[in-house]
PDB file of N, CA and C in Angstrom:
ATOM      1  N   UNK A   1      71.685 209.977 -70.236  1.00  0.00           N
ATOM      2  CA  UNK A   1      70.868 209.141 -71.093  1.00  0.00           C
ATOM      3  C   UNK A   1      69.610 209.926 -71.439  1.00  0.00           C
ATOM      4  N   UNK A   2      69.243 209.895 -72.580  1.00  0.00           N
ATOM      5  CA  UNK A   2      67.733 210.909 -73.515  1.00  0.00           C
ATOM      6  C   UNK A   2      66.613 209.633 -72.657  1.00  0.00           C
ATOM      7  N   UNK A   3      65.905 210.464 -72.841  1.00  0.00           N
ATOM      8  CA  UNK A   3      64.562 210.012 -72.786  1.00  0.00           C
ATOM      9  C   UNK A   3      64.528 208.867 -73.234  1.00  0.00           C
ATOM     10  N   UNK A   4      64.215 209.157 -74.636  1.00  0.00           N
ATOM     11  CA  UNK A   4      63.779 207.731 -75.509  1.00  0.00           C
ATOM     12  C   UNK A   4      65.104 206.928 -75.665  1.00  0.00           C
ATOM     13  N   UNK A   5      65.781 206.696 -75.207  1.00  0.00           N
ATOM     14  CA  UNK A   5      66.676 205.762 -74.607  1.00  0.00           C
ATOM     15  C   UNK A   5      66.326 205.083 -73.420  1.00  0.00           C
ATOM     16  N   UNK A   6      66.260 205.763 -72.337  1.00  0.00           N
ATOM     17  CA  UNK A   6      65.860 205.361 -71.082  1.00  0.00           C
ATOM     18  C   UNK A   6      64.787 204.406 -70.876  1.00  0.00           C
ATOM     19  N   UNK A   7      63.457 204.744 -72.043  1.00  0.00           N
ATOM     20  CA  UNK A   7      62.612 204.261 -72.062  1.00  0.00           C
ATOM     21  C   UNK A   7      62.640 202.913 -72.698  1.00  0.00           C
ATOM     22  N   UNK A   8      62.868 203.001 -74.013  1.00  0.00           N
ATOM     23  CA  UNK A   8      63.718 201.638 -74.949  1.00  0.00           C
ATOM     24  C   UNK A   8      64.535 200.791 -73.801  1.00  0.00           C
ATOM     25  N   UNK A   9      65.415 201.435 -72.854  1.00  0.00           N
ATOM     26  CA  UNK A   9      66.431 200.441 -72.238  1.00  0.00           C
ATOM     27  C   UNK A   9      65.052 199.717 -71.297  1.00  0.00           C
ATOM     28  N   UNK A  10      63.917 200.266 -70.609  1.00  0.00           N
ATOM     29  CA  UNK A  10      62.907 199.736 -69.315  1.00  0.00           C
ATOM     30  C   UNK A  10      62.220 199.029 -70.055  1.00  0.00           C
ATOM     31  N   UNK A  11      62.006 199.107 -71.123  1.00  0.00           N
ATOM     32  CA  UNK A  11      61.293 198.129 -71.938  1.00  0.00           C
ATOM     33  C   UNK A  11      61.017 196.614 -71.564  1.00  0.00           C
ATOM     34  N   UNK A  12      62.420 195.993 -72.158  1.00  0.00           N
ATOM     35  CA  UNK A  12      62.176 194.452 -71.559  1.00  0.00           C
ATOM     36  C   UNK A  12      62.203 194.207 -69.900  1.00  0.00           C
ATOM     37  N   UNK A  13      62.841 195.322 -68.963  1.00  0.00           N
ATOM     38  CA  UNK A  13      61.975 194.971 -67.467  1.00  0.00           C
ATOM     39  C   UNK A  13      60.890 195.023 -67.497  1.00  0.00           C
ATOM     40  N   UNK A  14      59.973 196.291 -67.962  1.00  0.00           N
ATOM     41  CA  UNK A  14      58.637 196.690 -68.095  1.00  0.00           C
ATOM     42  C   UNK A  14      57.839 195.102 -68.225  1.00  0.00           C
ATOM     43  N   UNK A  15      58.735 194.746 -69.518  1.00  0.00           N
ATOM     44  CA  UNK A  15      57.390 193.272 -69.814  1.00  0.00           C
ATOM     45  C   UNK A  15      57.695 192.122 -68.489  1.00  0.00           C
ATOM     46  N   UNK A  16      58.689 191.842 -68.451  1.00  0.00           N
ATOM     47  CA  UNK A  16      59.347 190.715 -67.244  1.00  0.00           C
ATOM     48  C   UNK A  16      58.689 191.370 -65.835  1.00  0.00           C
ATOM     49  N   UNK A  17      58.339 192.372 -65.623  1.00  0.00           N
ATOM     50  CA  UNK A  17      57.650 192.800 -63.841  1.00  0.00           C
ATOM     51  C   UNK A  17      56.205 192.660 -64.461  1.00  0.00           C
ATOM     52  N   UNK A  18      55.713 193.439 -65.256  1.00  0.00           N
ATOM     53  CA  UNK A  18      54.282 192.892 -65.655  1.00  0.00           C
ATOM     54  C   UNK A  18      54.284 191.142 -66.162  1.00  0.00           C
ATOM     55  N   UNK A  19      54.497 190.754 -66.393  1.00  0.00           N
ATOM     56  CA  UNK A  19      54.384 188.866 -66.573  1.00  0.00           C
ATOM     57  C   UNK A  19      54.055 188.630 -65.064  1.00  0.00           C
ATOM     58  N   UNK A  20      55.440 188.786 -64.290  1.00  0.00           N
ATOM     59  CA  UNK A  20      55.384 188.527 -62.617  1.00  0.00           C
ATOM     60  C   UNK A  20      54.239 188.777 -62.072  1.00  0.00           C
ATOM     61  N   UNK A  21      53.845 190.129 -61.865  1.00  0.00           N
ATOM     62  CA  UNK A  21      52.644 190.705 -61.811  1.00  0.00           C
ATOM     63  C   UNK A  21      51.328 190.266 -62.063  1.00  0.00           C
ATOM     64  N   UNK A  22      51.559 190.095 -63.670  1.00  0.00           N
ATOM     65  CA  UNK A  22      50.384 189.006 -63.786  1.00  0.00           C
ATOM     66  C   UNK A  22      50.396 187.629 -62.818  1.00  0.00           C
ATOM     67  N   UNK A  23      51.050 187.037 -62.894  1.00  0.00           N
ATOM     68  CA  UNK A  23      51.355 185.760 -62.639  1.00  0.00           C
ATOM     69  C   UNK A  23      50.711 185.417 -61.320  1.00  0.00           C
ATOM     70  N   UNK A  24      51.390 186.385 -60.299  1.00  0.00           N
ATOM     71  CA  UNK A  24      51.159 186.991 -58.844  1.00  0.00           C
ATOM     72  C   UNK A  24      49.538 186.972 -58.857  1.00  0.00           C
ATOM     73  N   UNK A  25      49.005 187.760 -59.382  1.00  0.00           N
ATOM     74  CA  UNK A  25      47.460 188.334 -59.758  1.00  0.00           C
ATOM     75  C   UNK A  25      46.638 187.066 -59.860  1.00  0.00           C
ATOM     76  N   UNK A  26      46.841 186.278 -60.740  1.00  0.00           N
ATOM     77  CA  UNK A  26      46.425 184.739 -60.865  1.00  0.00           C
ATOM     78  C   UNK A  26      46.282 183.873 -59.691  1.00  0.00           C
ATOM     79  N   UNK A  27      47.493 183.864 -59.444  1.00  0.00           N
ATOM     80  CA  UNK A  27      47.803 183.129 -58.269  1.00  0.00           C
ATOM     81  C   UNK A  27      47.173 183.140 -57.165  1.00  0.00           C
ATOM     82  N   UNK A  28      47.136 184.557 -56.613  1.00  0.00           N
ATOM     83  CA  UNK A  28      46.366 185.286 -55.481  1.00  0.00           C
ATOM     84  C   UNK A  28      44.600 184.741 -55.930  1.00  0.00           C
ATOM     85  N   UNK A  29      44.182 185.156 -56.666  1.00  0.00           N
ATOM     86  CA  UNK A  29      43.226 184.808 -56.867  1.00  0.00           C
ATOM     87  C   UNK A  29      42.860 183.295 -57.377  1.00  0.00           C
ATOM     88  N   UNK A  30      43.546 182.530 -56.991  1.00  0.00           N
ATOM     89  CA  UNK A  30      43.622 180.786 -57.481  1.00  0.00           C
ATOM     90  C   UNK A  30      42.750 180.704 -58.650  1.00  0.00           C
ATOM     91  N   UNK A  31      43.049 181.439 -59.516  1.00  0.00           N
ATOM     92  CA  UNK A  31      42.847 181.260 -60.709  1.00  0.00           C
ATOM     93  C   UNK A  31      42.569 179.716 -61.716  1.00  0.00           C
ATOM     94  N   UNK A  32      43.666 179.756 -60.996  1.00  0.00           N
ATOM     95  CA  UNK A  32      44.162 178.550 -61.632  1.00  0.00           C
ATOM     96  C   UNK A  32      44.777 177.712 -60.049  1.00  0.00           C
ATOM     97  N   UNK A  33      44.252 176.162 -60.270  1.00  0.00           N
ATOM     98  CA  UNK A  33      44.641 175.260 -59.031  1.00  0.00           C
ATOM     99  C   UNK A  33      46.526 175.506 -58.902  1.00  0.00           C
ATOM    100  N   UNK A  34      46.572 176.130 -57.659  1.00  0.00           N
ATOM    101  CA  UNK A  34      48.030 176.226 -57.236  1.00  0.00           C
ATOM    102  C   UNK A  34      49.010 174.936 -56.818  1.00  0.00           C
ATOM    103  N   UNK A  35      48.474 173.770 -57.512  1.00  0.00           N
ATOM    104  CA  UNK A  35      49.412 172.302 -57.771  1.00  0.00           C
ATOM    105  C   UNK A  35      49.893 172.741 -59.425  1.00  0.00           C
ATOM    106  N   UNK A  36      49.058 173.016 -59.802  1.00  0.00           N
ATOM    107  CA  UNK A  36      49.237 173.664 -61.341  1.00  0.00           C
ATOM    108  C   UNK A  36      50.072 174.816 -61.244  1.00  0.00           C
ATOM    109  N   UNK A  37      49.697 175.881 -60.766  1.00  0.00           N
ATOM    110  CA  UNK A  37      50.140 177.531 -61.016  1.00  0.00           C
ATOM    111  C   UNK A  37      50.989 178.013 -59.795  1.00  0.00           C
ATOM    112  N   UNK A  38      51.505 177.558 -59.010  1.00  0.00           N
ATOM    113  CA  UNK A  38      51.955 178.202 -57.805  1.00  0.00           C
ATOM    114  C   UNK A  38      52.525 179.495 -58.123  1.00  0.00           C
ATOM    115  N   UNK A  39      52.167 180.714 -56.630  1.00  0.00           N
ATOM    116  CA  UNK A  39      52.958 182.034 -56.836  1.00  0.00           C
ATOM    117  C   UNK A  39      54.147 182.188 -57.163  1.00  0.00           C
ATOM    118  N   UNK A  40      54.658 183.171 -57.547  1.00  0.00           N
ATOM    119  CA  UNK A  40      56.282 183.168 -57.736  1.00  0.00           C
ATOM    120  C   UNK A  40      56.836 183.166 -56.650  1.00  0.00           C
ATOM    121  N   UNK A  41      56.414 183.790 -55.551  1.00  0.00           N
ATOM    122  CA  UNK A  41      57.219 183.132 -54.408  1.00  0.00           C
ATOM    123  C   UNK A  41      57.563 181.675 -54.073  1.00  0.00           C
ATOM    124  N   UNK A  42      56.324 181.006 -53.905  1.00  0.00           N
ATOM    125  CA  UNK A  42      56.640 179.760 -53.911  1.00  0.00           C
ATOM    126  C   UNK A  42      57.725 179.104 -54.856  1.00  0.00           C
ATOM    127  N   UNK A  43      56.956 179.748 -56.289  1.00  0.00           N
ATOM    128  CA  UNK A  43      58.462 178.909 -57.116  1.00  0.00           C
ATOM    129  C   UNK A  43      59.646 179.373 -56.722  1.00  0.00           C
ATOM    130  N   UNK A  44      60.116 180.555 -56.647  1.00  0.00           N
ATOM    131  CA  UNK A  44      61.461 181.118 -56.192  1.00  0.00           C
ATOM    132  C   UNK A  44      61.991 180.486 -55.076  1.00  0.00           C
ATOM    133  N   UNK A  45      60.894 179.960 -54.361  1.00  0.00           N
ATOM    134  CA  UNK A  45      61.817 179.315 -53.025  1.00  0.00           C
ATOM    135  C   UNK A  45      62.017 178.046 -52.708  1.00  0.00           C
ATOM    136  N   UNK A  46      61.282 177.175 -54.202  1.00  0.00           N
ATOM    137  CA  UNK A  46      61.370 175.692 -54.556  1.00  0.00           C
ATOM    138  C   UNK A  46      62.587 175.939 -55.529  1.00  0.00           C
ATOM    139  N   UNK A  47      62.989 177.043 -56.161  1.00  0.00           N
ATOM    140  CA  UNK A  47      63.763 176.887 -57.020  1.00  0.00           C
ATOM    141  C   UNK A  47      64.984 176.988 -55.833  1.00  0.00           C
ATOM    142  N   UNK A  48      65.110 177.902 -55.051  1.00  0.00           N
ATOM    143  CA  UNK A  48      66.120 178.717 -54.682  1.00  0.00           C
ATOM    144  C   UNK A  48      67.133 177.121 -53.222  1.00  0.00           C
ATOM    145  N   UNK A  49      65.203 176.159 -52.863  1.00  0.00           N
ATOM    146  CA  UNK A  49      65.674 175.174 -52.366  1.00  0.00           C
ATOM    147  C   UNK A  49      66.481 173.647 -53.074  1.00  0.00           C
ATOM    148  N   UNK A  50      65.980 173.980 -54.104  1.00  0.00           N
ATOM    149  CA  UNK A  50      66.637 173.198 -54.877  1.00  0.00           C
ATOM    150  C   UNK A  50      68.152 173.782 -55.745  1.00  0.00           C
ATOM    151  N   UNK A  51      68.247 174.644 -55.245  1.00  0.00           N
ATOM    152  CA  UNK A  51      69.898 174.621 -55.463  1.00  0.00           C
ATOM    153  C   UNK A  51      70.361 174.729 -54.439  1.00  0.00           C
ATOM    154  N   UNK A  52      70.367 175.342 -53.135  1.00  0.00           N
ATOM    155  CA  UNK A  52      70.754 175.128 -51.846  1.00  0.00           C
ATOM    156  C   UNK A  52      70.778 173.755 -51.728  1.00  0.00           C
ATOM    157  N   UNK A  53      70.043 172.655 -52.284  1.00  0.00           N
ATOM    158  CA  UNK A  53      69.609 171.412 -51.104  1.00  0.00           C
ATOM    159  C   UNK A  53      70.991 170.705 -52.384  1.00  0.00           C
ATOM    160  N   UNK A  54      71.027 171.149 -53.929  1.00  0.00           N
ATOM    161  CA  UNK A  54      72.133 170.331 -54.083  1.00  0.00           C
ATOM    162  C   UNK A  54      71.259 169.705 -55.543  1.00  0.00           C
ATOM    163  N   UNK A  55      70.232 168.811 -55.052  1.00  0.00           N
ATOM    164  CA  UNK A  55      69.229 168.081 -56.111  1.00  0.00           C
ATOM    165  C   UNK A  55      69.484 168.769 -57.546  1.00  0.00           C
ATOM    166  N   UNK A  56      69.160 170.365 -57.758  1.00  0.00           N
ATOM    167  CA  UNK A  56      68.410 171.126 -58.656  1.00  0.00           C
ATOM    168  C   UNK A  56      69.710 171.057 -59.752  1.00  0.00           C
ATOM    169  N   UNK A  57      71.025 171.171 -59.104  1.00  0.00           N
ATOM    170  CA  UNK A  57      72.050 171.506 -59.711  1.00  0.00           C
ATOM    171  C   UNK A  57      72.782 170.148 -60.513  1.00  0.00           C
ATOM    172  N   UNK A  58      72.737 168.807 -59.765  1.00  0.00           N
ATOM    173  CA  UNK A  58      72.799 167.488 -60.036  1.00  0.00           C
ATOM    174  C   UNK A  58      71.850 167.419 -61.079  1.00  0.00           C
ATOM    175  N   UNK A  59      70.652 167.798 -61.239  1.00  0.00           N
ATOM    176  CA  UNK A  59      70.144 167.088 -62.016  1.00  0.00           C
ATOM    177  C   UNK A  59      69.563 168.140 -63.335  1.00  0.00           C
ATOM    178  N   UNK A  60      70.398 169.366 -63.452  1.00  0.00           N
ATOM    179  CA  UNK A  60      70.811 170.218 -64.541  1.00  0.00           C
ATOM    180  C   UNK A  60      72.317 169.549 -65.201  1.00  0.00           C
ATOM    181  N   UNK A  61      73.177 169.191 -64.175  1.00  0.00           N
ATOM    182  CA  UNK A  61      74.192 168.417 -65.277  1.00  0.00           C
ATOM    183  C   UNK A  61      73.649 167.749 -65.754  1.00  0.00           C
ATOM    184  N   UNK A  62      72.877 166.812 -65.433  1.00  0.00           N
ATOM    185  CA  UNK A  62      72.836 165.219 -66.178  1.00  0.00           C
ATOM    186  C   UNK A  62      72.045 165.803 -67.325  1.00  0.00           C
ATOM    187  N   UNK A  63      71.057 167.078 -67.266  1.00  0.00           N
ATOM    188  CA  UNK A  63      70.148 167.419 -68.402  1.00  0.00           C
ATOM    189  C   UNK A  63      71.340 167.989 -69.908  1.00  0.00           C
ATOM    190  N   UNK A  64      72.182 168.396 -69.086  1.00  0.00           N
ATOM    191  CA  UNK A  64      73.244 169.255 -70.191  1.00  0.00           C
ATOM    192  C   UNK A  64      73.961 167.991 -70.519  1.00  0.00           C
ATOM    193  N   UNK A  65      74.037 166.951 -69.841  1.00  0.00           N
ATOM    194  CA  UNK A  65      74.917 165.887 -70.425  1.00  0.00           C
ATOM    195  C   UNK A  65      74.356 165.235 -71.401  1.00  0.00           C
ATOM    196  N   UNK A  66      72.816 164.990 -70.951  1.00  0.00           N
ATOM    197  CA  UNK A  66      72.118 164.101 -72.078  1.00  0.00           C
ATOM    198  C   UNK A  66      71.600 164.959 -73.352  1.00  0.00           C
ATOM    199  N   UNK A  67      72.037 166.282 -73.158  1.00  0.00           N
ATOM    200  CA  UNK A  67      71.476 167.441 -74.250  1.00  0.00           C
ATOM    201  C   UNK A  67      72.792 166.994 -75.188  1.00  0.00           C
ATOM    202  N   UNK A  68      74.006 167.419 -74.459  1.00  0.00           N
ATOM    203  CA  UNK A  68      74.849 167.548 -75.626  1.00  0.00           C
ATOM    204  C   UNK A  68      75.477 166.127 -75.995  1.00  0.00           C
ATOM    205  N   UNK A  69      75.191 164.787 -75.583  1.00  0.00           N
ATOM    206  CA  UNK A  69      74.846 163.505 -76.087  1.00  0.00           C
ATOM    207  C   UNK A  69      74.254 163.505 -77.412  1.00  0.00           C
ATOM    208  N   UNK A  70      73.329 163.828 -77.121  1.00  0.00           N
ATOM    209  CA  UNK A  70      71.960 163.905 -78.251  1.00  0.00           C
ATOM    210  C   UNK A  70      72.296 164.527 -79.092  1.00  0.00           C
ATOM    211  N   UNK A  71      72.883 165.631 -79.312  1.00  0.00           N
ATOM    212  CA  UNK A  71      73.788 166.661 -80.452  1.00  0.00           C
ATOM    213  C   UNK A  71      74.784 165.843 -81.027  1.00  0.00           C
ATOM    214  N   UNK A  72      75.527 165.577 -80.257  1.00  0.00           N
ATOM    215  CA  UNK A  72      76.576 164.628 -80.654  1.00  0.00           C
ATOM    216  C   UNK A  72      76.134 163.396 -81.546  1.00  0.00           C
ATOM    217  N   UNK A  73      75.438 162.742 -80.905  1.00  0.00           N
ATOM    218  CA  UNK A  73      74.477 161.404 -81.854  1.00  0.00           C
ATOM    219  C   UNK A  73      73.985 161.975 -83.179  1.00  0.00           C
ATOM    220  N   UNK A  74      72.895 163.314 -83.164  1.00  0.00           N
ATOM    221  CA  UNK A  74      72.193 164.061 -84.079  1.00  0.00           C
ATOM    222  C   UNK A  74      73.488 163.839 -85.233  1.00  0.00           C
ATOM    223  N   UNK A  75      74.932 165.111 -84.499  1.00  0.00           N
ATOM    224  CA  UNK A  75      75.445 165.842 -85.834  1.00  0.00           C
ATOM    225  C   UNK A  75      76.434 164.181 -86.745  1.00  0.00           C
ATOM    226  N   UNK A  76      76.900 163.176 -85.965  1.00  0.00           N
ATOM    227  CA  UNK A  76      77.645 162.048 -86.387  1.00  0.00           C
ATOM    228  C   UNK A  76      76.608 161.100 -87.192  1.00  0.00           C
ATOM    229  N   UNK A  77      75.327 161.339 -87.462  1.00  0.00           N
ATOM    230  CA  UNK A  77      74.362 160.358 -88.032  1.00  0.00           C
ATOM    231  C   UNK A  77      74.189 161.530 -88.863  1.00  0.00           C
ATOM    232  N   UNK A  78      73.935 162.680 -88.762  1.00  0.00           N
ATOM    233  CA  UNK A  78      73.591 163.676 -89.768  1.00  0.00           C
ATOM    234  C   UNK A  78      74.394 164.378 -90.749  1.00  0.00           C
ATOM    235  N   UNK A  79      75.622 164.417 -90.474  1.00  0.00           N
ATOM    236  CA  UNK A  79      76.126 165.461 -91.417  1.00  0.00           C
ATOM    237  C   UNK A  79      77.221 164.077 -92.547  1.00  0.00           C
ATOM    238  N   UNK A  80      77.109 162.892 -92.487  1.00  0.00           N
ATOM    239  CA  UNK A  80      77.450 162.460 -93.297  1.00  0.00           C
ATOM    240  C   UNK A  80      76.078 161.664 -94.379  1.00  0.00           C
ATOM    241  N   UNK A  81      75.167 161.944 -93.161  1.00  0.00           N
ATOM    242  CA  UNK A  81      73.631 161.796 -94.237  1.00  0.00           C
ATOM    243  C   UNK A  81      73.524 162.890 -95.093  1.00  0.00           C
ATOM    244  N   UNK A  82      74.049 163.903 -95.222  1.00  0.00           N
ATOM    245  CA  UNK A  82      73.566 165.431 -95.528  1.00  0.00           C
ATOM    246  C   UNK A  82      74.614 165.259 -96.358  1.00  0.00           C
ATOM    247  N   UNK A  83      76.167 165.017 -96.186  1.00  0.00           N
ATOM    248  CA  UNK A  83      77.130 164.656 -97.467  1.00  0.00           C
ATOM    249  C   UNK A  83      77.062 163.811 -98.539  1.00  0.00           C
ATOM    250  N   UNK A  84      76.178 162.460 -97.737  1.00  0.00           N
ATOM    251  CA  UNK A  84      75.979 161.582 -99.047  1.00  0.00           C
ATOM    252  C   UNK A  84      74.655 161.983 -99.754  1.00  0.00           C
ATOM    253  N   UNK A  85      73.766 163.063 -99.050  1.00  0.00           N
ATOM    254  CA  UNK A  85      72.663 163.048-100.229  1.00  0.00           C
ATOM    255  C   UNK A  85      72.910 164.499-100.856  1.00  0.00           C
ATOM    256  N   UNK A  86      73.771 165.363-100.486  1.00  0.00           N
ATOM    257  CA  UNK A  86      74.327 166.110-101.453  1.00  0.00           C
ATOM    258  C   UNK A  86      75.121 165.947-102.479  1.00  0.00           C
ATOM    259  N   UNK A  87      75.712 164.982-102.371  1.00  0.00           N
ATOM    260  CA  UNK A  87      76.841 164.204-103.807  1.00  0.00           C
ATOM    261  C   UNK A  87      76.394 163.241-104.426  1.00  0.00           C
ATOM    262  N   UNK A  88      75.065 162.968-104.175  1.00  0.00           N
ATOM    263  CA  UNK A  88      73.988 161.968-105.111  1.00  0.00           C
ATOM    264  C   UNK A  88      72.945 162.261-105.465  1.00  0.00           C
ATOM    265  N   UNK A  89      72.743 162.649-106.592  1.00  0.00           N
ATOM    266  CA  UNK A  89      71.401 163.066-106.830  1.00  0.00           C
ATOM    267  C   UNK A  89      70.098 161.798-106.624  1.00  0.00           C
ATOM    268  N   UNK A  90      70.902 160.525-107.044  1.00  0.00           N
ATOM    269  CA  UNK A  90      70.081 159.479-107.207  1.00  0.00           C
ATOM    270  C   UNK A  90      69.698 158.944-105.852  1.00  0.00           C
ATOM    271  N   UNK A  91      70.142 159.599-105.120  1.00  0.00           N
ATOM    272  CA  UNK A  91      69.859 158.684-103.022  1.00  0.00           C
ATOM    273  C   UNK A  91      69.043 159.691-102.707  1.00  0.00           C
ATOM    274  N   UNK A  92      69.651 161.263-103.727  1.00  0.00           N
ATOM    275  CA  UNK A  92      68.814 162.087-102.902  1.00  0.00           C
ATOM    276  C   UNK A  92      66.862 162.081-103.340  1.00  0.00           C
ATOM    277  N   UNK A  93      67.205 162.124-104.688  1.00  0.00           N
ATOM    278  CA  UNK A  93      66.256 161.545-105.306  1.00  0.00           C
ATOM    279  C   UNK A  93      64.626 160.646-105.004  1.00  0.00           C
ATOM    280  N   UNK A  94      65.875 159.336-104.003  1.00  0.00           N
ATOM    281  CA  UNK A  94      65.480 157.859-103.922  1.00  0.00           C
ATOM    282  C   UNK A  94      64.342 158.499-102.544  1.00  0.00           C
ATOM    283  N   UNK A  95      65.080 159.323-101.901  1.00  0.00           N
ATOM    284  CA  UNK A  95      64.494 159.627-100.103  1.00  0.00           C
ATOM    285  C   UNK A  95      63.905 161.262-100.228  1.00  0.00           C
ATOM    286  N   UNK A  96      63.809 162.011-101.203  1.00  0.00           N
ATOM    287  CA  UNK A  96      63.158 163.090-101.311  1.00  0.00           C
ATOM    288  C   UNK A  96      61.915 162.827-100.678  1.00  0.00           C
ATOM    289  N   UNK A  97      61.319 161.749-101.069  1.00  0.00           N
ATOM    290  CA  UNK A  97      59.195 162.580-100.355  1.00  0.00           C
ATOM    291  C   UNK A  97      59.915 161.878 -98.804  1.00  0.00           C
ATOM    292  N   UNK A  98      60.762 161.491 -98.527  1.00  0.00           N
ATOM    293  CA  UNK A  98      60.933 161.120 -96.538  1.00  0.00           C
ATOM    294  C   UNK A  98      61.450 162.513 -96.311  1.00  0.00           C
ATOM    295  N   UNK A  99      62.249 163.180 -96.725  1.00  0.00           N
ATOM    296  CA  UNK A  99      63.148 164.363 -96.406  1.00  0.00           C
ATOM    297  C   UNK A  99      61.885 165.296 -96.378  1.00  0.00           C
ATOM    298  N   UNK A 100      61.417 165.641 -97.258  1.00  0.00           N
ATOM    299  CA  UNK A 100      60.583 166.783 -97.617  1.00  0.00           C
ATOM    300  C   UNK A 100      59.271 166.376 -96.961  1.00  0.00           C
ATOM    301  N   UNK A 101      59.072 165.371 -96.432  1.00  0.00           N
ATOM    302  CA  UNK A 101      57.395 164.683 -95.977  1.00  0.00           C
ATOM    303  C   UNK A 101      57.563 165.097 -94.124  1.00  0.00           C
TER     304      UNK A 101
END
């Protein structure tokens, strides 16, 4: 691997360990109230307990369930709103300043 490859590929770690870094830096220095900002350790090991304990993972389905609910509702109310005001000029017309507002 060249150089300027190598470098291009460390790139997006480069930014993701400096964020951490920062983050860390903050933290350490309670920057910011740690009910607010906790270290990344801490989060890593609230995160890491909440999928061990079971909770974290339960309550990522129900988020993906009620996500793709909501899509579902969105595209069955929307894409026959989007058919009837494309084949009418006069509906589309009627609801232009709601659409465009």
């Amino acid at each position: 691997m060249s150089g300027a490859r190598f470098v291009s590929a460390l790139t997006p770690a480069v930014g993701a360990v400096g964020f951490i870094a920062l983050w860390a830096l903050i933290a350490a220095l309670e920057l910011v109230d740690p009910v607010l900002l906790p270290s990344p350790q801490a989060s890593g090991l609230a995160i890491w307990q909440g999928f061990v304990g079971g909770a974290l993972v339960g309550d990522t389905l129900i988020t993906i369930r009620r996500t793709l609910l909501a899509f579902v509702i969105a595209v069955g109310v929307c894409v026959p709103l989007g058919l009837a005001l494309g084949s009418s000029v006069r509906l589309y017309r009627s609801l232009e300043f709601v659409i465009d507002f």
